[in-house]
N, C-alpha and C. Protein backbone atom coordinates (compact mmCIF):
# COMPACT_ATOMS: atom_id res chain seq x y z
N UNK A 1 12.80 -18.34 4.53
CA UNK A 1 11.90 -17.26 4.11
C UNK A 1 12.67 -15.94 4.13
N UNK A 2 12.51 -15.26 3.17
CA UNK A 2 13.01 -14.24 3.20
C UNK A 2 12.26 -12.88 3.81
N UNK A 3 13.14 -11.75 4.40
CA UNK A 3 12.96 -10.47 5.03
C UNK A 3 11.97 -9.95 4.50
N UNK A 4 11.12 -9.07 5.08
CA UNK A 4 10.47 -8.06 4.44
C UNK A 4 11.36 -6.75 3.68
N UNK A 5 12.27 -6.82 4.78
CA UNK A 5 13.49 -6.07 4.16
C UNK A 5 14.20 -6.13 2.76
N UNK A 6 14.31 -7.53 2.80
CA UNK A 6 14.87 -7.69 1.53
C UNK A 6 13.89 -7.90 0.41
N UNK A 7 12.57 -8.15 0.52
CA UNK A 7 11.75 -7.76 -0.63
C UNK A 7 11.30 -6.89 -0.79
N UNK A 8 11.11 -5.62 0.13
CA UNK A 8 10.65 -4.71 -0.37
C UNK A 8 11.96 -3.93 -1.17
N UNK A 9 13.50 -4.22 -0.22
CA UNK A 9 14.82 -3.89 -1.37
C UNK A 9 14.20 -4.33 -3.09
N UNK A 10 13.71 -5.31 -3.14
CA UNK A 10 13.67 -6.37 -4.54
C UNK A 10 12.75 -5.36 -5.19
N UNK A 11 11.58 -4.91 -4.24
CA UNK A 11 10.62 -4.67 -4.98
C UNK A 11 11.01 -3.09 -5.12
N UNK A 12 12.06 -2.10 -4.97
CA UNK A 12 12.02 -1.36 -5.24
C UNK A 12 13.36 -1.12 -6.19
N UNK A 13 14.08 -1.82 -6.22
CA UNK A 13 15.22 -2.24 -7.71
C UNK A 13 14.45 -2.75 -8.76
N UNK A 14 13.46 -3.25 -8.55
CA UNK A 14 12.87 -3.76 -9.71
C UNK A 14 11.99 -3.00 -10.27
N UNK A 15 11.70 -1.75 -9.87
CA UNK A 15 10.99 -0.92 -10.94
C UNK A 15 11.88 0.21 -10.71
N UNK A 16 12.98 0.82 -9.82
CA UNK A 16 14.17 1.75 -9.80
C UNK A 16 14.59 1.36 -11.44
N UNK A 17 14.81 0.03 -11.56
CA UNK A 17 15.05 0.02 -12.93
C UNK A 17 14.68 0.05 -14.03
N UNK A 18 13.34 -0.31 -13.85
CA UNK A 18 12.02 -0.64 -15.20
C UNK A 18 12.11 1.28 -15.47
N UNK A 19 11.99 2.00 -14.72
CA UNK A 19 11.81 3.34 -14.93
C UNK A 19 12.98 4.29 -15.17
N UNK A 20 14.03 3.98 -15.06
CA UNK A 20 14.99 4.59 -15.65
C UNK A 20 14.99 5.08 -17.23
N UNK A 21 15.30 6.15 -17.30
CA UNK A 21 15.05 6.92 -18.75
C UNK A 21 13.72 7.08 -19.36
N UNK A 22 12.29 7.03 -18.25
CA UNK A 22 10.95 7.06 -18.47
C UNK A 22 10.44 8.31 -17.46
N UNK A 23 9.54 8.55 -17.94
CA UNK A 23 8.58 9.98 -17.08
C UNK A 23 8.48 9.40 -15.62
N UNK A 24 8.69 8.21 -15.54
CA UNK A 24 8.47 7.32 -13.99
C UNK A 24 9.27 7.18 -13.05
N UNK A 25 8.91 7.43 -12.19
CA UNK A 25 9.58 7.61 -10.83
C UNK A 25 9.10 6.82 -9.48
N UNK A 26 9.82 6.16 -9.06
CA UNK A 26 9.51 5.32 -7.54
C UNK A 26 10.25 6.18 -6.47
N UNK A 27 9.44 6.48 -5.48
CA UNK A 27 9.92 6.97 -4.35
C UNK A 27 9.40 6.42 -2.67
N UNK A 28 10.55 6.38 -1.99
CA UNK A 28 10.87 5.10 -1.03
C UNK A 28 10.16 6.21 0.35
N UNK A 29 9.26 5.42 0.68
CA UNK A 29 8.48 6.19 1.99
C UNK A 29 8.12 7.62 2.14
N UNK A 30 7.06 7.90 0.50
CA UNK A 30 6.63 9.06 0.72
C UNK A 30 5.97 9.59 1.64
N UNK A 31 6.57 11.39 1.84
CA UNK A 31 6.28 12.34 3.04
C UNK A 31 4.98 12.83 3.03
N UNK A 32 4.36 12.65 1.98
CA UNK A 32 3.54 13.75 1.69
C UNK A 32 1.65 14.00 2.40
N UNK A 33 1.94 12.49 3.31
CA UNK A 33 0.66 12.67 4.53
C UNK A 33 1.77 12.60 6.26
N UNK A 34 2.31 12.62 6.51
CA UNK A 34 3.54 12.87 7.60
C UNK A 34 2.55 13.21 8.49
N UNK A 35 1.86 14.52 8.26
CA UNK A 35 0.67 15.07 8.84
C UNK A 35 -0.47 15.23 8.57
N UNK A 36 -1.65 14.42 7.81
CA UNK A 36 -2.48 14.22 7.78
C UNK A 36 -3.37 14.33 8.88
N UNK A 37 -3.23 14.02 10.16
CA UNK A 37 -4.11 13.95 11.02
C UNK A 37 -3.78 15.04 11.62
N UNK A 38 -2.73 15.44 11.46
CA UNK A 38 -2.99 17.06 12.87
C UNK A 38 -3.83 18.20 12.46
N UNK A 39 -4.32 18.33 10.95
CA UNK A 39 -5.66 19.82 11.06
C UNK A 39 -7.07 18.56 11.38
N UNK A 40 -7.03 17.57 11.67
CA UNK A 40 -8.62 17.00 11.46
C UNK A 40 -9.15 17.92 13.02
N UNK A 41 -10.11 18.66 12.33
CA UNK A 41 -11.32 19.50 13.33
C UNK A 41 -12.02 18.27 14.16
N UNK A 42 -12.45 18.63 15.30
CA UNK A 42 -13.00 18.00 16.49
C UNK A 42 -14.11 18.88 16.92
N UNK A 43 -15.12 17.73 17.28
CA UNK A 43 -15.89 19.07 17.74
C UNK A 43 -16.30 19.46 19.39
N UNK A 44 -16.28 20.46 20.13
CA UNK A 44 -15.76 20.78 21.20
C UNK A 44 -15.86 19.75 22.21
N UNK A 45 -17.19 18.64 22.15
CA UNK A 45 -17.65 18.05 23.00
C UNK A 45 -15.78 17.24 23.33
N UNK A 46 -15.79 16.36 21.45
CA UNK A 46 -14.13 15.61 21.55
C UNK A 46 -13.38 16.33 22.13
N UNK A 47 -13.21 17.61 21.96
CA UNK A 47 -11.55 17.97 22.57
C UNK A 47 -11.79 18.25 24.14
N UNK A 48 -13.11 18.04 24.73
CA UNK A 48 -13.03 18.07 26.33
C UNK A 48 -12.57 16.80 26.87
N UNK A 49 -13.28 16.04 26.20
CA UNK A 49 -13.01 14.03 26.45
C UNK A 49 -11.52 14.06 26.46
N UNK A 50 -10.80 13.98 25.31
CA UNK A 50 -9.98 13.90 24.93
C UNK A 50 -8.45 14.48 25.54
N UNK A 51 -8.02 13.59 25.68
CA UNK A 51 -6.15 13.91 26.24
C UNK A 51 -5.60 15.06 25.21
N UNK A 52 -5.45 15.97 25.60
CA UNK A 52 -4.44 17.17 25.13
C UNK A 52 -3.07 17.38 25.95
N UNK A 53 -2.35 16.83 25.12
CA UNK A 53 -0.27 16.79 25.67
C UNK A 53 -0.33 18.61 25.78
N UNK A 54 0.58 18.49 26.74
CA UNK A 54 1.19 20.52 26.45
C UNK A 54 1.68 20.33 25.33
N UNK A 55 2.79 19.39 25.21
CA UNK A 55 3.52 20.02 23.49
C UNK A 55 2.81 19.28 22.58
N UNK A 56 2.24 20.65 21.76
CA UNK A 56 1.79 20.03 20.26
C UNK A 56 1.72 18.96 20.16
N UNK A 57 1.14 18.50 18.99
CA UNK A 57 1.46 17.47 17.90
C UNK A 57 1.77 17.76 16.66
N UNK A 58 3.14 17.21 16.46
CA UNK A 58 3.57 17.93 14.84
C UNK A 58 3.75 17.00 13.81
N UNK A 59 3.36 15.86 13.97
CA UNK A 59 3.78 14.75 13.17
C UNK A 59 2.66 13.41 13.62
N UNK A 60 1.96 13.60 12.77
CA UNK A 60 0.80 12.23 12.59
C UNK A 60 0.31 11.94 11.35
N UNK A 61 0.76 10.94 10.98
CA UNK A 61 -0.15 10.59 9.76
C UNK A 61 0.51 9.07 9.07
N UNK A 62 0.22 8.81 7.91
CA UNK A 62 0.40 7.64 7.27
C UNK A 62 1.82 7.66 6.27
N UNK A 63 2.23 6.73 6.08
CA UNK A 63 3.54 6.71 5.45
C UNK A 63 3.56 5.15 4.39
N UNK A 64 3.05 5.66 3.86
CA UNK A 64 2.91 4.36 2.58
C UNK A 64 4.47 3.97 2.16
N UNK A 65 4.61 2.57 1.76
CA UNK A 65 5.94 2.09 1.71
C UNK A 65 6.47 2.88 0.67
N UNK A 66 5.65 3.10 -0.47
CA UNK A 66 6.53 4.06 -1.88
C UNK A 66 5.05 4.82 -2.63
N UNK A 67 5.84 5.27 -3.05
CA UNK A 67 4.90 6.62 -4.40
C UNK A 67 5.13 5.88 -5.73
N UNK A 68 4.53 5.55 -6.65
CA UNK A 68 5.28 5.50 -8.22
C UNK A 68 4.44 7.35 -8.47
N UNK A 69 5.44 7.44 -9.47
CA UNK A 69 4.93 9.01 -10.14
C UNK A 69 5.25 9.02 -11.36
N UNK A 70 4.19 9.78 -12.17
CA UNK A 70 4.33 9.86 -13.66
C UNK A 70 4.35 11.33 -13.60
N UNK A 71 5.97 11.78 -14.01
CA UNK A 71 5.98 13.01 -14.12
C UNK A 71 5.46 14.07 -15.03
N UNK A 72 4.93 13.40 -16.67
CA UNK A 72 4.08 13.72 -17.44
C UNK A 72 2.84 14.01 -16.91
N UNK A 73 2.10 13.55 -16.62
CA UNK A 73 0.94 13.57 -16.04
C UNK A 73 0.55 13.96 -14.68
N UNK A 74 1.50 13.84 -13.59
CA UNK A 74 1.84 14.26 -12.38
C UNK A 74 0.62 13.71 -11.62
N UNK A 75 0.53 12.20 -12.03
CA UNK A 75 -0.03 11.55 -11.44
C UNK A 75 1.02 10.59 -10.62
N UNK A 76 0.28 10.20 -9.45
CA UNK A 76 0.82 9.27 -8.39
C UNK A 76 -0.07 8.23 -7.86
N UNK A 77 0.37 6.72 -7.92
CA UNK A 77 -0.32 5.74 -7.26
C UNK A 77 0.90 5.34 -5.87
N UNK A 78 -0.05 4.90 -4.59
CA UNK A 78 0.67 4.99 -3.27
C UNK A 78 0.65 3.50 -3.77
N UNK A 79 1.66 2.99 -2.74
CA UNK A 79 1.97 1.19 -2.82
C UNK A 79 2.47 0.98 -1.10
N UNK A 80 1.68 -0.49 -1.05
CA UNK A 80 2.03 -0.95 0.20
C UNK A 80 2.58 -2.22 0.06
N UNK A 81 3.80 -3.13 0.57
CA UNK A 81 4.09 -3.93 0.47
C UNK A 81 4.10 -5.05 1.34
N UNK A 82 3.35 -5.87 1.93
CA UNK A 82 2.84 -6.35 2.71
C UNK A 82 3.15 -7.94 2.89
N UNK A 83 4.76 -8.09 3.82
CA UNK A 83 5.03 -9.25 3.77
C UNK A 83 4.01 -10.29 5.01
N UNK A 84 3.68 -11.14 4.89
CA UNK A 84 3.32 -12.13 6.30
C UNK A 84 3.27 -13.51 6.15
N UNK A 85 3.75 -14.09 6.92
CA UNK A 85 3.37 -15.78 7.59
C UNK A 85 2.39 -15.84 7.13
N UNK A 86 1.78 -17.49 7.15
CA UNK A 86 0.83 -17.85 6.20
C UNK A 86 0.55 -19.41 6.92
N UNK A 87 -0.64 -19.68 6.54
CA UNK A 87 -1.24 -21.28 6.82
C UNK A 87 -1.13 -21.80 5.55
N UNK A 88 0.23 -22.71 5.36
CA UNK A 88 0.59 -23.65 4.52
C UNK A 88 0.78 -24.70 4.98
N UNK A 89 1.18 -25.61 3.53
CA UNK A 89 1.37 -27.22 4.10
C UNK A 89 2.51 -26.95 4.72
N UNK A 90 2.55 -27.71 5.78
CA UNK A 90 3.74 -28.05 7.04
C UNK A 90 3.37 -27.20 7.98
N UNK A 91 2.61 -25.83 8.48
CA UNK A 91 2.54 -25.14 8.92
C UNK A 91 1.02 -25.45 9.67
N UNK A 92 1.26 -24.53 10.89
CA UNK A 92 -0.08 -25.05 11.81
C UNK A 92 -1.14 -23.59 11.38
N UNK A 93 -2.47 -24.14 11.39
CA UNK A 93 -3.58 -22.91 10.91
C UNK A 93 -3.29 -21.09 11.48
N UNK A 94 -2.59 -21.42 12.63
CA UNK A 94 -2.16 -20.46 13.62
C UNK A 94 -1.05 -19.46 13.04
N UNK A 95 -0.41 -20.42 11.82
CA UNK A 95 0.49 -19.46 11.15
C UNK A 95 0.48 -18.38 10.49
N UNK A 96 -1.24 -18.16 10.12
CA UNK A 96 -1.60 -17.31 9.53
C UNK A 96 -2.55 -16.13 10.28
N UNK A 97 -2.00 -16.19 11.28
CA UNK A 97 -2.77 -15.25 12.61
C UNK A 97 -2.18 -13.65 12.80
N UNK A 98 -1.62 -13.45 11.28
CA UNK A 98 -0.32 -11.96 11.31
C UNK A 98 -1.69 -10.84 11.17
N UNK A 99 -1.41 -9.84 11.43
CA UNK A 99 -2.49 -8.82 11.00
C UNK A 99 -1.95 -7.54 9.85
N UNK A 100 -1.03 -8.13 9.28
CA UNK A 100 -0.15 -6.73 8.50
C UNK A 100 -1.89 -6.53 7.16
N UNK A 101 -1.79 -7.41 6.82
CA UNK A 101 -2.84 -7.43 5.46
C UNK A 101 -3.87 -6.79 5.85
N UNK A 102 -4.75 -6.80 7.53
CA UNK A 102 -6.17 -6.32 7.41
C UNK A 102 -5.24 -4.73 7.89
N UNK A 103 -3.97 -4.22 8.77
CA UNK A 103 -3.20 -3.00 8.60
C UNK A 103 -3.25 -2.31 7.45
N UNK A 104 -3.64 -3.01 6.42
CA UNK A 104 -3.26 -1.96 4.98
C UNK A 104 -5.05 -1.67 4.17
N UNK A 105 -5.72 -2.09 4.95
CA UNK A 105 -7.24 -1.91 4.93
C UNK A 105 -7.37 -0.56 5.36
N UNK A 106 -6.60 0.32 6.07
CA UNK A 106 -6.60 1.78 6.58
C UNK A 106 -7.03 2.68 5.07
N UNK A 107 -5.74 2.59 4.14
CA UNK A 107 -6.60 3.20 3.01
C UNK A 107 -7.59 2.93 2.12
N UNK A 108 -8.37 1.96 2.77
CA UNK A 108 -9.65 2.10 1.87
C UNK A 108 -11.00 3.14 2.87
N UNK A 109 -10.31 3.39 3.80
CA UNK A 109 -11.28 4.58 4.66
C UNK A 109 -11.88 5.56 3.82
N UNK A 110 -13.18 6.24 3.88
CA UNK A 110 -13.50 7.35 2.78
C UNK A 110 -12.63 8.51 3.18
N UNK A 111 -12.09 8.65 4.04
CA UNK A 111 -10.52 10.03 4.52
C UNK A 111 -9.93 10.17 4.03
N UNK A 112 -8.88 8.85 4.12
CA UNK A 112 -7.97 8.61 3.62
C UNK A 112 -7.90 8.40 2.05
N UNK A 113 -9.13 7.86 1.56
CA UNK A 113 -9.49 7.80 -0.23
C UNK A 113 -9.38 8.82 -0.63
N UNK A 114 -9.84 9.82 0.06
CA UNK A 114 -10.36 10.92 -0.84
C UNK A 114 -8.57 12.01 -0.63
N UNK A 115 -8.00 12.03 0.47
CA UNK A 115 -7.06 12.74 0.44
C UNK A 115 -6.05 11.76 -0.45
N UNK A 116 -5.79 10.70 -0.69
CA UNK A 116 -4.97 9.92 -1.57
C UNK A 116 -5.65 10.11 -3.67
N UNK A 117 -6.68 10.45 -3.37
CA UNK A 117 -6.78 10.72 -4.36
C UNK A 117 -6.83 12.00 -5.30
N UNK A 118 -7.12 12.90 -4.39
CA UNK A 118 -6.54 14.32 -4.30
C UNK A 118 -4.96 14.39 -4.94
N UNK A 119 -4.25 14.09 -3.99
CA UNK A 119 -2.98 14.41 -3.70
C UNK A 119 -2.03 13.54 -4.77
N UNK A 120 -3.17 12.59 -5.27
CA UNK A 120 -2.54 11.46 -6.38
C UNK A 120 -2.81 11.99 -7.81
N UNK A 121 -3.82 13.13 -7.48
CA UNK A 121 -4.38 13.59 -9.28
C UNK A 121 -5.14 12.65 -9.67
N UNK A 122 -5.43 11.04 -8.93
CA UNK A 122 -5.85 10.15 -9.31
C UNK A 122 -7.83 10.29 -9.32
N UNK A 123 -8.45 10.19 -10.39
CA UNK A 123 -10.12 9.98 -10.19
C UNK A 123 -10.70 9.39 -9.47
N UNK A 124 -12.10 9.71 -8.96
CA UNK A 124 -12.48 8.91 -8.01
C UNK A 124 -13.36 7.66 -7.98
N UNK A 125 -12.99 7.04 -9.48
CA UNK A 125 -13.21 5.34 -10.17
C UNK A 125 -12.45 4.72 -9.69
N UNK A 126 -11.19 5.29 -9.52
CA UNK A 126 -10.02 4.15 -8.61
C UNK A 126 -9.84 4.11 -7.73
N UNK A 127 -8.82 2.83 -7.09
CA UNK A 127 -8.15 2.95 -6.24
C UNK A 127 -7.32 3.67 -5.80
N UNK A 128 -6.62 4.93 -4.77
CA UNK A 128 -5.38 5.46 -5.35
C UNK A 128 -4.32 5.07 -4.71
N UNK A 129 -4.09 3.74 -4.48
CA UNK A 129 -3.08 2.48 -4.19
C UNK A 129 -3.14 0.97 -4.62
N UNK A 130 -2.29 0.70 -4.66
CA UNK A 130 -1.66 -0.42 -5.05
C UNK A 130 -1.25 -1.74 -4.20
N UNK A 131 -1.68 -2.91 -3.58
CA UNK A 131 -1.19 -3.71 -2.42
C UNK A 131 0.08 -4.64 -2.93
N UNK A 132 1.22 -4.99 -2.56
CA UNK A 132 1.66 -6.16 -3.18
C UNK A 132 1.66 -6.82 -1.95
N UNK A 133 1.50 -8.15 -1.41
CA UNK A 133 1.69 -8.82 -0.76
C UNK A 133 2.75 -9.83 -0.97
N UNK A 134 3.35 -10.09 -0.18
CA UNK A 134 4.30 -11.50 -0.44
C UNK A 134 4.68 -12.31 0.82
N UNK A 135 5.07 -13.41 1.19
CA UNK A 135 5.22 -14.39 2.18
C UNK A 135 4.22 -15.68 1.76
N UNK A 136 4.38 -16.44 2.94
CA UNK A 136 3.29 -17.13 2.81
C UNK A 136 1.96 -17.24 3.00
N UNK A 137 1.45 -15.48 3.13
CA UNK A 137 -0.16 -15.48 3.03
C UNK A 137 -0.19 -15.15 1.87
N UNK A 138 0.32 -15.36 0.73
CA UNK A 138 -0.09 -15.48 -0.57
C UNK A 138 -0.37 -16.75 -0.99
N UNK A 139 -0.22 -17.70 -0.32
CA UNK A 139 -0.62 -18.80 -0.55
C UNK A 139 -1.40 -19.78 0.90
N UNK A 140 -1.78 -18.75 1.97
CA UNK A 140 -2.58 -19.35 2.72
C UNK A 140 -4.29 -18.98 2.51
N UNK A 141 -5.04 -20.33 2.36
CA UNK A 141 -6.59 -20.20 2.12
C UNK A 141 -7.20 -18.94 2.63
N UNK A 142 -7.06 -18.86 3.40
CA UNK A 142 -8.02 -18.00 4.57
C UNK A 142 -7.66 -16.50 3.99
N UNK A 143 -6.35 -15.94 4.22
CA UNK A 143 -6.16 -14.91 3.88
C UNK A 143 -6.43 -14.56 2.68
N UNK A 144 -5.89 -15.43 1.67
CA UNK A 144 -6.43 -14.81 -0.31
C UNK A 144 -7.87 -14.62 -0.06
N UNK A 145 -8.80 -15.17 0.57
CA UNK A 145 -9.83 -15.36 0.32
C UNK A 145 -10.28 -13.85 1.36
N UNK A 146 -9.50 -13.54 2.11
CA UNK A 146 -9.99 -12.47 2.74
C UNK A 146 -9.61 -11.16 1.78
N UNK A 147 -8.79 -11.14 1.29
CA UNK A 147 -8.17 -10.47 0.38
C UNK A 147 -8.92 -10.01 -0.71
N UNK A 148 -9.58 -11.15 -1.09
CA UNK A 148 -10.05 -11.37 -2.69
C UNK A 148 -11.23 -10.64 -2.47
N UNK A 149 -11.90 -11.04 -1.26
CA UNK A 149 -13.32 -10.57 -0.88
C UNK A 149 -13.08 -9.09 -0.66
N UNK A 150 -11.99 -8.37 0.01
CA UNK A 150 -12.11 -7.03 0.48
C UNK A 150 -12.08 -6.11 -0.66
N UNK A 151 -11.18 -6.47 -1.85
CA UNK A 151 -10.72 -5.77 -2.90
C UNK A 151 -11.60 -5.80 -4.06
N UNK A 152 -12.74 -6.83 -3.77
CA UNK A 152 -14.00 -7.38 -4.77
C UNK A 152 -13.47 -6.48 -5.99
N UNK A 153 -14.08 -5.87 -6.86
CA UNK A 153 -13.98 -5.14 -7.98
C UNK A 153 -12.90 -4.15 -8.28
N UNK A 154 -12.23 -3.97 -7.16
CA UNK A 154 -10.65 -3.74 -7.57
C UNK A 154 -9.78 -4.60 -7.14
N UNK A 155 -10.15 -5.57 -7.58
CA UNK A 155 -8.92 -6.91 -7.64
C UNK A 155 -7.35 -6.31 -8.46
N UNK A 156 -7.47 -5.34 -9.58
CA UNK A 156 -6.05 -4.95 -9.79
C UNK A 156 -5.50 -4.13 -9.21
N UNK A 157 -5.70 -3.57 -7.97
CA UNK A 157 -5.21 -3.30 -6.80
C UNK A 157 -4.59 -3.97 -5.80
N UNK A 158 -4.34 -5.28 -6.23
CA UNK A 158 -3.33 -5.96 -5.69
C UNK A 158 -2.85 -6.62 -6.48
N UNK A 159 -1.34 -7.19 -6.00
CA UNK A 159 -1.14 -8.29 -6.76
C UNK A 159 -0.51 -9.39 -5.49
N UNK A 160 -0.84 -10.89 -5.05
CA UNK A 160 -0.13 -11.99 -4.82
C UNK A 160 1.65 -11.95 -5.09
N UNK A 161 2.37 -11.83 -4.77
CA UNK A 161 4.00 -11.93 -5.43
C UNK A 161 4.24 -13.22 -4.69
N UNK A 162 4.04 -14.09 -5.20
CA UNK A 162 4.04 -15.37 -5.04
C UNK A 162 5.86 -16.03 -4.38
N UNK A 163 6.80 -15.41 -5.50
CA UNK A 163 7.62 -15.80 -5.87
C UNK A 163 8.55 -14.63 -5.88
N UNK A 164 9.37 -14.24 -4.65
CA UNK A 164 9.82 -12.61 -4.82
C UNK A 164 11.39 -12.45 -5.34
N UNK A 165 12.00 -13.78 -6.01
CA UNK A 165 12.94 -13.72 -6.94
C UNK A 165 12.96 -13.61 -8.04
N UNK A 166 11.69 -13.56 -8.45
CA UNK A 166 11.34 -13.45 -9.82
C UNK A 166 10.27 -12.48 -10.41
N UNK A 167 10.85 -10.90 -10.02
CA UNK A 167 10.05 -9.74 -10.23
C UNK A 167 9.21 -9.29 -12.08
N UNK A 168 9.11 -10.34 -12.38
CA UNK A 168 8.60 -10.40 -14.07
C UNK A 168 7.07 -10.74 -13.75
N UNK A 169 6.24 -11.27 -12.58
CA UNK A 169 4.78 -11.31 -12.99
C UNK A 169 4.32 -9.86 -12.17
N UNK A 170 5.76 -9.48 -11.46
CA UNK A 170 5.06 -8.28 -10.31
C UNK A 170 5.17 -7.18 -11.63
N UNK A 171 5.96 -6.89 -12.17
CA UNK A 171 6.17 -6.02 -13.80
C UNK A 171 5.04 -6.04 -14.35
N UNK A 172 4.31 -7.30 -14.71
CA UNK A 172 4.01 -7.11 -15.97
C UNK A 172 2.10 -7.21 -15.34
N UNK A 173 2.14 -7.22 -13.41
CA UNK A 173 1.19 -6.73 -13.36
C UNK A 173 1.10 -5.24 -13.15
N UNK A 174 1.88 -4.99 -12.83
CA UNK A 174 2.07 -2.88 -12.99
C UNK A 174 2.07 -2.70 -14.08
N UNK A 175 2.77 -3.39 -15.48
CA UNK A 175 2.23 -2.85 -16.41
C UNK A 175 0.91 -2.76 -17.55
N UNK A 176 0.01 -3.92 -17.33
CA UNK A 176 -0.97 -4.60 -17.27
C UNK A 176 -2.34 -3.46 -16.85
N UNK A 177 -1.66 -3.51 -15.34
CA UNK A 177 -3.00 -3.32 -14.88
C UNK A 177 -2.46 -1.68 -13.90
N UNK A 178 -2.09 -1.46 -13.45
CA UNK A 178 -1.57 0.02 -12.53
C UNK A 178 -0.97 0.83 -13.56
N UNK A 179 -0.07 0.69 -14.45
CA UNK A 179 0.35 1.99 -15.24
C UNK A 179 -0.24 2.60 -16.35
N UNK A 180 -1.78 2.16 -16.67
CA UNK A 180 -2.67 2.65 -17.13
C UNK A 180 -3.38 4.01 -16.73
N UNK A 181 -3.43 3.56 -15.30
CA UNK A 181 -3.80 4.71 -14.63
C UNK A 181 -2.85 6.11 -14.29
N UNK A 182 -1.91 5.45 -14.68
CA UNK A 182 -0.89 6.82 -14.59
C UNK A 182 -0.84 8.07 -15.62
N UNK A 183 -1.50 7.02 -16.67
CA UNK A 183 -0.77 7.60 -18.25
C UNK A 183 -2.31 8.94 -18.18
């Protein structure tokens, strides 16, 4: 089985290149929520409860694996790439006990939607991210089916990468179905 490392390498040569000499741009662990959580207001009752460090906090927030950007339009969709273990044949049910997939359930929060879609130029009909998953919970029962159910009516907000040597169905679902929304 291969790295997460090395597919998310795959998965970001493989449109580093699709976008060369195009308005499109991939960028590798955008900054641009770093701090998201340090202005969220509290209200006095929280900040009595609540642990206050002497030094600040200068750095909290979310860090999505990449940005695509359409510099025409100066629109941006966020992408998460989401390798995990899986309950397959040969494998015991237990194999599929990873939690990275329900981890990337964070941006469907109404917070986090609404500042991703802001900050994406993106409307608020969409998604303003993208999931790819790959390992073998792309092919374990339990998880697609958890998957399938969470994303109900934005099913093209993800895609399965079944097969991560062969970046032509992950293409031609970005181009299909995600770079519509850019244009």
């Amino acid at each position: 089985m291969r790295n997460a490392d090395e597919a998310e390498k795959d998965f970001f040569e493989s449109f580093n290149e699709l976008f060369k000499g195009t308005e499109y741009r991939i960028r590798k662990q955008p900054n641009e929520f770093s701090k998201v959580y340090i202005g969220v207001q509290l209200d006095k009752q929280a900040l009595e409860e609540i642990y206050t460090p002497n030094k600040p906090i200068t750095r909290h927030g979310i860090f999505p694996d990449y940005a695509i950007d359409n510099a025409e339009t100066k629109k941006t969709i966020y992408v998460e790439v989401k390798r995990q273990d899986g309950w397959v044949e040969g494998k015991s049910r237990s194999a599929g006990r990873g939690n990275a997939h329900e981890r990337s359930c964070k941006f469907f929060t109404p917070g986090l939607l609404k500042i991703l879609r802001q900050k994406g130029n993106i409307g608020n009909d969409v998604l303003p991210f993208w999931t790819v998953f790959l390992g073998d919970i792309t092919r374990d029962p339990c998880r697609v089916r958890e998957i399938t159910l969470w994303y109900d009516i934005y099913a093209d907000h993800y895609f399965f990468w079944r097969n991560a040597k062969n970046a032509d169905p992950l293409v031609e679902h970005f181009i299909a179905k995600i770079k519509p929304l850019l244009d």
